[in-house]
Each structure stands twice: as C-alpha cells, then as structure tokens.
C-alpha atoms as a PDB file:
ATOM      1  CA  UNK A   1      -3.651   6.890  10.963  1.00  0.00           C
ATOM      2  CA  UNK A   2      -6.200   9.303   9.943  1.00  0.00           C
ATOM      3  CA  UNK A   3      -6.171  11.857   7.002  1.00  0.00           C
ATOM      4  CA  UNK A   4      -4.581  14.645   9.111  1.00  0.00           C
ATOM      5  CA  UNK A   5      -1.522  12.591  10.154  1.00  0.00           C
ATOM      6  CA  UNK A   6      -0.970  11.588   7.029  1.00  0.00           C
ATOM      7  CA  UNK A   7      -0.654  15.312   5.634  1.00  0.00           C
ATOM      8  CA  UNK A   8       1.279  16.718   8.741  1.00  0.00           C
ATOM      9  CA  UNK A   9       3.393  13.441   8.541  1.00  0.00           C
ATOM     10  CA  UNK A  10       3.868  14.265   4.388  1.00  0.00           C
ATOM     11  CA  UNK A  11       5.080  17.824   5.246  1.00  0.00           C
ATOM     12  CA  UNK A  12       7.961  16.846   7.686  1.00  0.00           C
ATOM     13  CA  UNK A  13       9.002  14.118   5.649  1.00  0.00           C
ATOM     14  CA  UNK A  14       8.625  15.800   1.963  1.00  0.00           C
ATOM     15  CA  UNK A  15      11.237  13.791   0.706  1.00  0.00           C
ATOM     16  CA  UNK A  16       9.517  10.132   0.940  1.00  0.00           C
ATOM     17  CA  UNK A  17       6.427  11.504  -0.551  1.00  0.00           C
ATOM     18  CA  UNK A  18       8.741  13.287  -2.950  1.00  0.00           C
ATOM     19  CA  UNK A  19      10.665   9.367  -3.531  1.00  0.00           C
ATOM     20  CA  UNK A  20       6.947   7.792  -3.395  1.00  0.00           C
ATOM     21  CA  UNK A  21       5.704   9.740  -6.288  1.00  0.00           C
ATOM     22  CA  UNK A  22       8.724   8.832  -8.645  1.00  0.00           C
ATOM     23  CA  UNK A  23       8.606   5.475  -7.663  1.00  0.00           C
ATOM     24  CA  UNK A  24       5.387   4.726  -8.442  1.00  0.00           C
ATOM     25  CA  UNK A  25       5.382   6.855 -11.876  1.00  0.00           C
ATOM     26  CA  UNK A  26       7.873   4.590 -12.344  1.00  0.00           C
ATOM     27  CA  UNK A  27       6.067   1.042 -11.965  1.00  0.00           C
ATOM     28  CA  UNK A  28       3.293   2.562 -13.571  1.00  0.00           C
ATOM     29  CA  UNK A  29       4.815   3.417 -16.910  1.00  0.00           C
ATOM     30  CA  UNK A  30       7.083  -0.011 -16.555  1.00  0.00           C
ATOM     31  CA  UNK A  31       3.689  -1.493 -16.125  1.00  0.00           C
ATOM     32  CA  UNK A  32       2.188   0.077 -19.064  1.00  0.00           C
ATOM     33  CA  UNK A  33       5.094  -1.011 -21.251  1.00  0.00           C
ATOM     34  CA  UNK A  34       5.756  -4.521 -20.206  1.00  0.00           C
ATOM     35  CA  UNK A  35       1.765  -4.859 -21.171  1.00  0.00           C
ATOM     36  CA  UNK A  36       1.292  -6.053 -24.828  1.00  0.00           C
ATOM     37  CA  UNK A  37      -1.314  -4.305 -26.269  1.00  0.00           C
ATOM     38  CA  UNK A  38      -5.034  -6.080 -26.630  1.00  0.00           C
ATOM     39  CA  UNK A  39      -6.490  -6.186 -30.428  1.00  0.00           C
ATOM     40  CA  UNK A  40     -10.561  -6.590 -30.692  1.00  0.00           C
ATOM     41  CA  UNK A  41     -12.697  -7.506 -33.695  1.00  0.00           C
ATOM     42  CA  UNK A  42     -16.060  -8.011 -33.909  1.00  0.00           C
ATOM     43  CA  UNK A  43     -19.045  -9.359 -36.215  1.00  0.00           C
ATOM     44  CA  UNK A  44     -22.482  -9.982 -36.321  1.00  0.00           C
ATOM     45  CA  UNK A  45     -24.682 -12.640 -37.722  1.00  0.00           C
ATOM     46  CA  UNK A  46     -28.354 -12.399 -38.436  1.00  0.00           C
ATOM     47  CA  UNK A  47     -30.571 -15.412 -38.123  1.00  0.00           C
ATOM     48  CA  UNK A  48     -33.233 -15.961 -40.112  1.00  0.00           C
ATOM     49  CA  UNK A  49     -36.815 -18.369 -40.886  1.00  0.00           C
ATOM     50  CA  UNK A  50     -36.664 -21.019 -42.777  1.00  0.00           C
ATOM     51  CA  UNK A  51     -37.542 -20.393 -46.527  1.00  0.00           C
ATOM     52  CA  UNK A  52     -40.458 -23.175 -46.158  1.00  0.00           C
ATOM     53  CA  UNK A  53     -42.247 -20.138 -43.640  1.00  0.00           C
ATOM     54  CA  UNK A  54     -41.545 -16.997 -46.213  1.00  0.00           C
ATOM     55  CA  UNK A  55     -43.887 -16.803 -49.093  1.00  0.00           C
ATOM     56  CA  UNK A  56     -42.381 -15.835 -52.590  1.00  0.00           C
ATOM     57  CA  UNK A  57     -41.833 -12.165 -52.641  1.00  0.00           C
ATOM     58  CA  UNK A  58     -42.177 -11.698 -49.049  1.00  0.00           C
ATOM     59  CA  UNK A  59     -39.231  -9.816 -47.303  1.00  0.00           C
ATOM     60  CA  UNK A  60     -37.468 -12.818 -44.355  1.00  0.00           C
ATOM     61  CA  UNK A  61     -36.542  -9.790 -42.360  1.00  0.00           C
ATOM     62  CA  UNK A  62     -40.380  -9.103 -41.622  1.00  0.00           C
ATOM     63  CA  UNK A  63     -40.999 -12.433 -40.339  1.00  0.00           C
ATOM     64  CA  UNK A  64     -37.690 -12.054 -37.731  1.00  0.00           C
ATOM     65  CA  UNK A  65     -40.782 -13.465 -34.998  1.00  0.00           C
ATOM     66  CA  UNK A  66     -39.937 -16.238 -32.768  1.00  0.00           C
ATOM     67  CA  UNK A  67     -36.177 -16.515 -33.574  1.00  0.00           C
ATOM     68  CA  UNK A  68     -34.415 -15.144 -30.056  1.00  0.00           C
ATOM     69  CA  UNK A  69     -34.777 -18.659 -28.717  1.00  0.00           C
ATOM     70  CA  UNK A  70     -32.562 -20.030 -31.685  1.00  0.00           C
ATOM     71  CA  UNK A  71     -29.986 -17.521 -30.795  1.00  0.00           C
ATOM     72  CA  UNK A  72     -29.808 -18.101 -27.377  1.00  0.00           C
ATOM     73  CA  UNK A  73     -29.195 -21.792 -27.970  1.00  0.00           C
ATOM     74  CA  UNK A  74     -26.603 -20.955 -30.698  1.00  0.00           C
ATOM     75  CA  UNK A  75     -24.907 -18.725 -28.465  1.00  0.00           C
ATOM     76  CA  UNK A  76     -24.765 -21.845 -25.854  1.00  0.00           C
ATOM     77  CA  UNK A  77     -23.116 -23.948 -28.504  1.00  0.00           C
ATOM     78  CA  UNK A  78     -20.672 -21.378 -29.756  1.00  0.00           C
ATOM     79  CA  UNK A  79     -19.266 -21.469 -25.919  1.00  0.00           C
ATOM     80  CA  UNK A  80     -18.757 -24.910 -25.186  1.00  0.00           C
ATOM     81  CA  UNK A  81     -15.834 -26.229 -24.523  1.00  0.00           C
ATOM     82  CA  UNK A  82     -15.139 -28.154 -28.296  1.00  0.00           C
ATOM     83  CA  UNK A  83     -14.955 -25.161 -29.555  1.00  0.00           C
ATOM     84  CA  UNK A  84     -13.033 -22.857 -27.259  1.00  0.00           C
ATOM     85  CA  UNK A  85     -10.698 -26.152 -27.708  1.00  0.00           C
ATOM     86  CA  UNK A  86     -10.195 -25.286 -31.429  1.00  0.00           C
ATOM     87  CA  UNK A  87      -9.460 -21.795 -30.499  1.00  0.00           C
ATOM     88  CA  UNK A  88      -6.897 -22.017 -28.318  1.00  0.00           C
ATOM     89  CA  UNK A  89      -4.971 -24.728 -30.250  1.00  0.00           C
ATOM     90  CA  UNK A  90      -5.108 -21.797 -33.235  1.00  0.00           C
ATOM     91  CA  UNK A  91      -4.131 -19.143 -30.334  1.00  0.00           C
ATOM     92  CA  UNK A  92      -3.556 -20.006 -26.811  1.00  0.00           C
ATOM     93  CA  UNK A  93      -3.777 -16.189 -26.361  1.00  0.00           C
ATOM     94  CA  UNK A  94      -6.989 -15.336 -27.716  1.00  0.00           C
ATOM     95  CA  UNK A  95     -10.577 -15.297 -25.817  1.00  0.00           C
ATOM     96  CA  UNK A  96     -13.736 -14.594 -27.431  1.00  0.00           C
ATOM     97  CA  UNK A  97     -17.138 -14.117 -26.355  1.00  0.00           C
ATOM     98  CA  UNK A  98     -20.408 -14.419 -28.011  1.00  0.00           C
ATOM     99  CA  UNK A  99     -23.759 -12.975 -26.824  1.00  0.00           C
ATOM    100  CA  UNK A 100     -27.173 -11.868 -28.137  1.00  0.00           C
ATOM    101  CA  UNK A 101     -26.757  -8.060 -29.311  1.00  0.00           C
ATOM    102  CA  UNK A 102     -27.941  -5.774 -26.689  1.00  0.00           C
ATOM    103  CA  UNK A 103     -28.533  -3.024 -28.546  1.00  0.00           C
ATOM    104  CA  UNK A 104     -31.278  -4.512 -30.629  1.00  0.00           C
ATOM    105  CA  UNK A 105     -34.312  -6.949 -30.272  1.00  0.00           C
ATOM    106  CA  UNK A 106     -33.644  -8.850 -33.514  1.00  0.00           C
ATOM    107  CA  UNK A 107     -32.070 -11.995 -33.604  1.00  0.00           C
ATOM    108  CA  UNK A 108     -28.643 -10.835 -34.023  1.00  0.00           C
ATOM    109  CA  UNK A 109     -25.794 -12.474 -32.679  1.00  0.00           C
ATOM    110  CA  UNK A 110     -22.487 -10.373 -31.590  1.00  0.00           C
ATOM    111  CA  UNK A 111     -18.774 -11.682 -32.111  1.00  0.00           C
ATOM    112  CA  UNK A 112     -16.141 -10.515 -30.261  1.00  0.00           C
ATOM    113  CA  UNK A 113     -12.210 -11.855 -30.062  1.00  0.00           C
ATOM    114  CA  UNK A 114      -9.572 -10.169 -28.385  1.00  0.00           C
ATOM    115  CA  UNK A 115      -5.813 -11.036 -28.988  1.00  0.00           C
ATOM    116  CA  UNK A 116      -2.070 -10.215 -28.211  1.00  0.00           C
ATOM    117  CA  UNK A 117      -1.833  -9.779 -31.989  1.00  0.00           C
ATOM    118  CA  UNK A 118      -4.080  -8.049 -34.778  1.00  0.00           C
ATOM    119  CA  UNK A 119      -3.484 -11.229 -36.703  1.00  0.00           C
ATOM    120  CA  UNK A 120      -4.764 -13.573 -34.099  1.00  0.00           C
ATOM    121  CA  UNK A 121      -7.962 -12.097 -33.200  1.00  0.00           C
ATOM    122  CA  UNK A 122      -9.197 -11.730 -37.420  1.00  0.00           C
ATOM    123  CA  UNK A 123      -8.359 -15.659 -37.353  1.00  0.00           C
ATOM    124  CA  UNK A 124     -10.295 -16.485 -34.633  1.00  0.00           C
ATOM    125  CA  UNK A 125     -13.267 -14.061 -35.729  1.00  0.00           C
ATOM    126  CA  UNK A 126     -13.244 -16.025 -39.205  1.00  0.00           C
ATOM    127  CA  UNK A 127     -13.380 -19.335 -37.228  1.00  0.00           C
ATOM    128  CA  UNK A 128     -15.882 -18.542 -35.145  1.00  0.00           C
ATOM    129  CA  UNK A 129     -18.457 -17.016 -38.638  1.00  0.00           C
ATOM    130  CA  UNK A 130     -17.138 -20.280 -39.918  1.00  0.00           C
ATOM    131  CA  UNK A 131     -18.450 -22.856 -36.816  1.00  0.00           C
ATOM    132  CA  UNK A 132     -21.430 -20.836 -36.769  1.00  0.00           C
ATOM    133  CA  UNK A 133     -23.730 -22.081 -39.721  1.00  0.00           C
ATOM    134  CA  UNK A 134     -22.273 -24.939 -39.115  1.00  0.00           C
ATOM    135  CA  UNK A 135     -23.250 -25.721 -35.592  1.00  0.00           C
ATOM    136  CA  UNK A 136     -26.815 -24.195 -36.288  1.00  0.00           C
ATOM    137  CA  UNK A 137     -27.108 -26.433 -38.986  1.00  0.00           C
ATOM    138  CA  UNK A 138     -25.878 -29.751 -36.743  1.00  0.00           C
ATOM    139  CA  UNK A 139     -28.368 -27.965 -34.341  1.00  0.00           C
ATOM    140  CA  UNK A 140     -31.352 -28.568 -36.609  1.00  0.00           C
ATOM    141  CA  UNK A 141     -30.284 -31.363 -38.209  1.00  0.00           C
ATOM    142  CA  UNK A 142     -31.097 -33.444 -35.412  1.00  0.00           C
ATOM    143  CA  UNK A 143     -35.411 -31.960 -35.326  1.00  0.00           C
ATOM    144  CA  UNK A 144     -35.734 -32.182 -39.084  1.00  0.00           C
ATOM    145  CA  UNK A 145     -34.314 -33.035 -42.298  1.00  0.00           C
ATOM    146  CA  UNK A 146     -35.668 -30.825 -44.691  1.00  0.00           C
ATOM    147  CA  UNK A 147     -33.359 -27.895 -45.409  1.00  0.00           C
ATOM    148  CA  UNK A 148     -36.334 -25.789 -46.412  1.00  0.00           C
ATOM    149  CA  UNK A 149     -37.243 -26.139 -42.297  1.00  0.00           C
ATOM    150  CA  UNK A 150     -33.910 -24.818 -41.036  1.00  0.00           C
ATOM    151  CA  UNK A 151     -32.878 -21.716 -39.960  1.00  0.00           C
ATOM    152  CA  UNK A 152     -30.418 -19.868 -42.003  1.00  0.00           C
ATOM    153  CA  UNK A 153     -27.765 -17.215 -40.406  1.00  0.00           C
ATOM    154  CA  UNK A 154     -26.148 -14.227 -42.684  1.00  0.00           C
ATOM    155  CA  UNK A 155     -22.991 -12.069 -41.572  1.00  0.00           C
ATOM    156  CA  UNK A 156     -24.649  -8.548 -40.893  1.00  0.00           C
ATOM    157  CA  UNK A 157     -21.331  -6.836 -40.220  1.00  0.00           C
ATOM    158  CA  UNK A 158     -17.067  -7.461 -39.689  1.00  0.00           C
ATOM    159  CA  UNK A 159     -14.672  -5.373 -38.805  1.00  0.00           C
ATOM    160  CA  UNK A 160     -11.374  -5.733 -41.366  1.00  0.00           C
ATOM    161  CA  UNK A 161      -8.881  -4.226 -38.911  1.00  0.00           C
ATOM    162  CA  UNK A 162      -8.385  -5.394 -35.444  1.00  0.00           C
ATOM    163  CA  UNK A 163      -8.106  -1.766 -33.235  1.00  0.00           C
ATOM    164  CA  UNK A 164      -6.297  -1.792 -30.644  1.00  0.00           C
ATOM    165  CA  UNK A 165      -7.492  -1.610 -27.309  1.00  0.00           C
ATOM    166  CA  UNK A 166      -5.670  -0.456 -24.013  1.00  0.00           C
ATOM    167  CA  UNK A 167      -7.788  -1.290 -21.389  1.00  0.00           C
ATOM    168  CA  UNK A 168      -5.176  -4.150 -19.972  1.00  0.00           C
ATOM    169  CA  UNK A 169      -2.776  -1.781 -20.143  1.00  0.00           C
ATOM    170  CA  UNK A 170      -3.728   0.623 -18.360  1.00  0.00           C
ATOM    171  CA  UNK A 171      -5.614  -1.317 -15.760  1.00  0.00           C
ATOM    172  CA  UNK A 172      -1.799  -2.622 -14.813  1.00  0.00           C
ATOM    173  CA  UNK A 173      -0.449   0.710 -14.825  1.00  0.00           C
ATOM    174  CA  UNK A 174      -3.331   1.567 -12.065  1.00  0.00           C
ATOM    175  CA  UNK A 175      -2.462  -1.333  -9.807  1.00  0.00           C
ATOM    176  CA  UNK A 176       1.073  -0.841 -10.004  1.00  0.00           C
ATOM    177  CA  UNK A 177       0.135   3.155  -9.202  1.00  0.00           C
ATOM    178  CA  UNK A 178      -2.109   2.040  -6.326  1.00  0.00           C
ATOM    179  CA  UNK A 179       0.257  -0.584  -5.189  1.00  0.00           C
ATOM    180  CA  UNK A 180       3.286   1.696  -5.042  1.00  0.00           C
ATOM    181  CA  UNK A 181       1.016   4.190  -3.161  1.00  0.00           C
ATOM    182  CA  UNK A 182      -0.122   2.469  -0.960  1.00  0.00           C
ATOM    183  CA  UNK A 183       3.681   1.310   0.223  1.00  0.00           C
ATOM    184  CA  UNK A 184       4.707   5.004   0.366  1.00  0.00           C
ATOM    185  CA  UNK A 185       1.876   5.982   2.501  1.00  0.00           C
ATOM    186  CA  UNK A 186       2.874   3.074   5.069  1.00  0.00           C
ATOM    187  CA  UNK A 187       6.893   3.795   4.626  1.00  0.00           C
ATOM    188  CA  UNK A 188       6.037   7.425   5.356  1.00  0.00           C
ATOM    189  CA  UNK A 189       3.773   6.345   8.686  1.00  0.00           C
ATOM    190  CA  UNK A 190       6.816   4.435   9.503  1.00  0.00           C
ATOM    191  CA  UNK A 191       9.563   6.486   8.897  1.00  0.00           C
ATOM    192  CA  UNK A 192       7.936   9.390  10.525  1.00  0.00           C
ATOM    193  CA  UNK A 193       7.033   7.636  13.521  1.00  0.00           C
ATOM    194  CA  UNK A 194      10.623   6.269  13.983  1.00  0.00           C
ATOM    195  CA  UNK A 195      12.172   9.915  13.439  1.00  0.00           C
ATOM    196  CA  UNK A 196       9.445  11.304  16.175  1.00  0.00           C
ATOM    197  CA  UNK A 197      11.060   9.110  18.789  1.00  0.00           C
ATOM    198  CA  UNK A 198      14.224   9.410  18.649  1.00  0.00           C
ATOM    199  CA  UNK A 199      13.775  12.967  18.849  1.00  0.00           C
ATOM    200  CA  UNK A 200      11.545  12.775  21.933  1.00  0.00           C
ATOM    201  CA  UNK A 201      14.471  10.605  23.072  1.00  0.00           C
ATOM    202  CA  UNK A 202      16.824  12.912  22.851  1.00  0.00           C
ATOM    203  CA  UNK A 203      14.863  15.772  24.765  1.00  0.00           C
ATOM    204  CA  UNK A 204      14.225  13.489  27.395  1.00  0.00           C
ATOM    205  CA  UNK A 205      17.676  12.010  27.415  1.00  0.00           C
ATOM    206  CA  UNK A 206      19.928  11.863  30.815  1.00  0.00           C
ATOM    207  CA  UNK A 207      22.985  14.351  30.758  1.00  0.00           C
ATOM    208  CA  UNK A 208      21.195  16.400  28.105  1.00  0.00           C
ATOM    209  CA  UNK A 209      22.467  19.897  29.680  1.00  0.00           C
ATOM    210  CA  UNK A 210      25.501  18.132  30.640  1.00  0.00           C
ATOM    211  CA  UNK A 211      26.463  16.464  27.294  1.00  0.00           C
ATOM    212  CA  UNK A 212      30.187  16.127  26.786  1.00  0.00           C
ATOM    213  CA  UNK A 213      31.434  15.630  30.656  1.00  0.00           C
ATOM    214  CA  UNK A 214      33.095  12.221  31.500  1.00  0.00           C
ATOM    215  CA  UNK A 215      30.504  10.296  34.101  1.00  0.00           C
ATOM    216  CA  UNK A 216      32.300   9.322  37.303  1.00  0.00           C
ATOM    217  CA  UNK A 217      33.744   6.194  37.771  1.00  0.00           C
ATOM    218  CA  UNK A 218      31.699   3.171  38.915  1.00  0.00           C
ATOM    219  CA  UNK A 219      31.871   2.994  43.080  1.00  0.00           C
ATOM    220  CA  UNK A 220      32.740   6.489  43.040  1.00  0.00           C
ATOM    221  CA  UNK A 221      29.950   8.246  45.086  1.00  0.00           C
ATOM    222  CA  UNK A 222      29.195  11.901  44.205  1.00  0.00           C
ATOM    223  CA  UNK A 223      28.485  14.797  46.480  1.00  0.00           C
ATOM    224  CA  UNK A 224      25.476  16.484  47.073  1.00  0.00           C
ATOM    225  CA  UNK A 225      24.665  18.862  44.971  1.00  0.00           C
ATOM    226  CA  UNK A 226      25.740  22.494  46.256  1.00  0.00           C
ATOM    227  CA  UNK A 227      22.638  25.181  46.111  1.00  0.00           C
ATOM    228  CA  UNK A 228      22.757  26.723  42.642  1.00  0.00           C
ATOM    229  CA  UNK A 229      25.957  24.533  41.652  1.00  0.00           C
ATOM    230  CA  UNK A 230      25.995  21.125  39.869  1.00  0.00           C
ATOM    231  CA  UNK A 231      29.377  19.218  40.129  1.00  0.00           C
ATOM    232  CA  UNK A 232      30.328  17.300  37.136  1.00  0.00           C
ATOM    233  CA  UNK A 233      28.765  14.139  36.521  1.00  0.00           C
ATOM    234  CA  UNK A 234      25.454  15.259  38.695  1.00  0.00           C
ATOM    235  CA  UNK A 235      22.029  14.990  36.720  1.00  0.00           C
ATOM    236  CA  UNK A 236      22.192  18.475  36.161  1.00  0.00           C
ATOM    237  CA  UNK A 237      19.448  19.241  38.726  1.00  0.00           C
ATOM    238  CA  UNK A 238      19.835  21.826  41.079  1.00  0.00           C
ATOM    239  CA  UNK A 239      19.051  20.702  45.166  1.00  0.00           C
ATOM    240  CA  UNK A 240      16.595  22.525  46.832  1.00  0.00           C
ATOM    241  CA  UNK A 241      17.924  24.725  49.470  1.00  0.00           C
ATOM    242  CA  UNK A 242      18.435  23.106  53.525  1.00  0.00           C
ATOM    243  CA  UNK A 243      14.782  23.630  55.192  1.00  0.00           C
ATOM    244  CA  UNK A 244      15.459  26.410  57.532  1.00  0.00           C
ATOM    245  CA  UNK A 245      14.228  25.063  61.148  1.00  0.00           C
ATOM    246  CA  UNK A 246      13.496  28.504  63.641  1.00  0.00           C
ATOM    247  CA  UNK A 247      12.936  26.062  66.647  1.00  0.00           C
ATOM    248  CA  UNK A 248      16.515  24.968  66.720  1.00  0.00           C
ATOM    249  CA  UNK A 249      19.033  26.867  68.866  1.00  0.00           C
ATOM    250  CA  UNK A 250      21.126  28.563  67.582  1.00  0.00           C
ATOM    251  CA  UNK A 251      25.122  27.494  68.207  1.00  0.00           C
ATOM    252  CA  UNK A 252      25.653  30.842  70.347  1.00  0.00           C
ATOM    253  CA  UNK A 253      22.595  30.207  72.167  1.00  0.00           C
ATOM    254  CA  UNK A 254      23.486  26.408  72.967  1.00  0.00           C
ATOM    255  CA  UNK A 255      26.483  26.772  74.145  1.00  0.00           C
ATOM    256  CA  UNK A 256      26.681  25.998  78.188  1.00  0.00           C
ATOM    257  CA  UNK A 257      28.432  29.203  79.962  1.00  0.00           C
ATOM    258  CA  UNK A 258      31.574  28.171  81.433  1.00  0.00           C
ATOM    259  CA  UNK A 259      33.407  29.931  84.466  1.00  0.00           C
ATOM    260  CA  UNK A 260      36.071  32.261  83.339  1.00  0.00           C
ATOM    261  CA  UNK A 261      39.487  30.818  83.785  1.00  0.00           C
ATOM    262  CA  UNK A 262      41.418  32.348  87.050  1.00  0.00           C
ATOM    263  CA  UNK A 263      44.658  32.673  86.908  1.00  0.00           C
ATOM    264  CA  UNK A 264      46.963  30.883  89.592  1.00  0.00           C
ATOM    265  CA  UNK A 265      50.384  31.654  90.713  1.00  0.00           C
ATOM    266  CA  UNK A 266      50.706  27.915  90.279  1.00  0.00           C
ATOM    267  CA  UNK A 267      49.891  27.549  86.576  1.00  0.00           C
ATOM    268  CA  UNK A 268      53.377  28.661  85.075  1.00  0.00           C
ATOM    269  CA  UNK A 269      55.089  26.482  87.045  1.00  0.00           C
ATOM    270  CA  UNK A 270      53.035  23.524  86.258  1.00  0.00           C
ATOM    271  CA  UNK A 271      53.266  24.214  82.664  1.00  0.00           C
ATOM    272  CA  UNK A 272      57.469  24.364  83.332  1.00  0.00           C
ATOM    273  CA  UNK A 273      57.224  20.700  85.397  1.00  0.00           C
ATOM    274  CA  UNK A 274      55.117  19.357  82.708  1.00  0.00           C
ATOM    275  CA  UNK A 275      57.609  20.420  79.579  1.00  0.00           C
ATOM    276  CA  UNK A 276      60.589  19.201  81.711  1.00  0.00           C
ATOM    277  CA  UNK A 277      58.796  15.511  81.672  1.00  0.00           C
ATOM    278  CA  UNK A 278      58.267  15.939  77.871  1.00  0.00           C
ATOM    279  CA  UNK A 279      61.278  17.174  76.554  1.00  0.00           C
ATOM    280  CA  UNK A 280      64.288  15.216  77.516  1.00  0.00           C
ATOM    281  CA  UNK A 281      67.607  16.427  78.919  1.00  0.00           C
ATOM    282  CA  UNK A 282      70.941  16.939  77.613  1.00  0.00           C
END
C-alpha cells in the first residue's frame, strides 16, 4: 500500500487511527514504566613506569611513553571470564565494561558499570579498582620480580553517585510505539479494505432497486417484462421494445378476400331443421 492509500484510507476510517494512537501511547508509557531504571558509574585509573625508570625528582607523568600496550593487556584481563564470574555472583544484574579512554592518548583506563540499582553498580565499580592493581600486578609478576620493575596504576577519577540513566527505558517505550504502529497501520489497510467491499457489494447487489419485494417461488416462471414496466420479482431491468419488422404484412393486408355471403331462401329453414335435431321435444 503506498503512502497515498494510507492517508485517504486514515481519513475514512478516522476512528482506527484515532484507537491506534491511544493504543500505542498506551504501550509506550506501560513500557516506560514496567522498565527499571539503569544506574552508571564510572572511574579511571592511570598507569604508570616503574619507579626503577624515574629518576629522583623527576615527574612519572612525563615519562607516560610506552605504557598503551600495558593497558591494552590490562583491559584484556579485566574482561575475562573469572572476573565477570565474580561480578555477577555480587550482581547478576550488573554489566560493566572497560576500555582504553578515548578521549585521551595517555594510558588511562575507563570504568564503567551499569545496574538496576544505584547500590549495585558503586559495588561493582569498587570491585573492579580493587581487581585492577591486582591483576596488573599478577600480570608482571610472572616477567620480573623486582617491584621497583612493575608498573604501578593510580585512580585518576570516581564518580560517588550512580546517575541514573534512561536510555533502556526509553528504547522500550520506542519499540512498543513502533510496534503498536505498525499494527494500526495494517488493521487500518484491513479494515478499510473489508468496508470498501461490502459497499461495492451492495451497489452491485441483485434486487438493489427492487429491495423489499418477496422473490417468486421456485418453478414459478415469470413473464416477460412489459415495455417500461417491471413485474415484481423481475431484475428490475426494463426489455427493450419488439423490433419493428416493415417487410411483414400487415393483418389487414394478409387476410385472403372471401366472397360475400348470399343469402338463400333456404338458409332459415335449415337453421329451423338443424335446432329441431338439437333441442329435444316435449
């Protein structure tokens, strides 16, 4: 159905666009409400060179060189499956996800937990600041033993409050919008389509002009039709006139002359013998 049957369709049948519209306001707040709410916190955590490679009185956060590569294999161990284990054993709601910061070149590694509750995702932020020294050192631990040689990692920033985010919530109340849409525009094509022919049937109808006569009997066969009359029970459709034929004779014309009748002395008298045999005597 194109765009131009769907509007002429929409203004004969106002009323299921009308129903449509409510409807699906309807699933899309119910949507929106049935939705829990999502919470979000986030932190970041700075790596830095081992204090073997800074000289005394030398600022670590100039000599930041070279230390992408640890976070990319930190942020490899942060998403195994051990430790998304741990986290959903502390909430089977939560989901976190840990990448390098985008919106920097240092090494700086972003936290971020979402959650059903506030609660819930500050718990599993503070595990995951927690697992992280610790899996960078277990990391290093295994390439060298001095401490002095290992990489160290310091909590840049964390939020306090979890804010509440409604992206899940609305993204339900959209489907459920769309969804419910997309059921009135196919209820419409259908209604209006079913209402179209039944009112093409009933133009088209037999005994339209005739509509409350009795039909005749079954066997019963009707005369024809009368020029400018329909009997009862006809189609309704007036006969065409008899074709006028001007070769035929007419009945005046056609009719052989006959002798005039003479009149006999006899006749009465035949006429008396013949009621005397018909009649019988007293």
């Amino acid at each position: 159905m194109q765009l131009r049957d769907v509007v002429s369709a929409g203004r004969r049948r106002w009323w299921v666009v009308v129903i449509g519209v409510l409807c699906a306001l309807g699933a899309g707040y119910g949507a929106y409400a049935t939705t829990p709410p999502t919470y979000e916190a986030t932190a970041t955590v700075l790596l830095l060179p081992p204090r073997a490679t800074v000289e005394e009185g030398d600022n670590p956060l100039l000599q930041l060189g070279g230390l992408n590569e640890a976070v990319d294999v930190l942020v490899l161990e942060l998403s195994g499956q051990d430790v998304r284990r741990r986290v959903e054993e502390l909430q089977p709601d939560a989901s976190y996800e840990v990448v390098n910061e985008p919106s920097t070149s240092s090494p700086v590694l972003l936290l971020t937990v979402r959650d059903v509750t506030s609660q819930g995702a500050l718990q599993i932020r503070d595990e995951l600041l927690a697992t992280a020294p610790k899996s960078l050192s277990a990391l290093q631990s295994k390439i060298t033993s001095g401490s002095d040689q290992q990489i160290t990692s310091r909590v840049v920033s964390s939020d306090k409050v979890a804010e509440s985010v409604g992206r899940d919530r609305v993204r339900s109340a959209l489907i459920a919008l769309v969804g419910v849409g997309v059921l009135t525009l196919i209820a419409l094509s259908m209604i209006d389509s079913a209402l179209r022919r039944r009112a093409e049937r009933r133009l088209t109808g037999p005994g339209r002009r005739g509509r409350g006569r009795t039909s005749p009997p079954t066997g019963v066969v009707l005369p024809p039709p009368v020029q400018g009359h329909a009997p009862g029970g006809h189609d309704g459709k007036l006969s065409p006139p008899p074709p006028v034929h001007d070769d035929l004779p007419s009945p005046e014309t056609s009719r052989p002359e006959t002798a005039p009748l003479q009149s006999s002395p006899d006749a009465p008298k035949a006429t008396s013998a013949l009621r005397d045999r018909r009649v019988p005597q007293p």
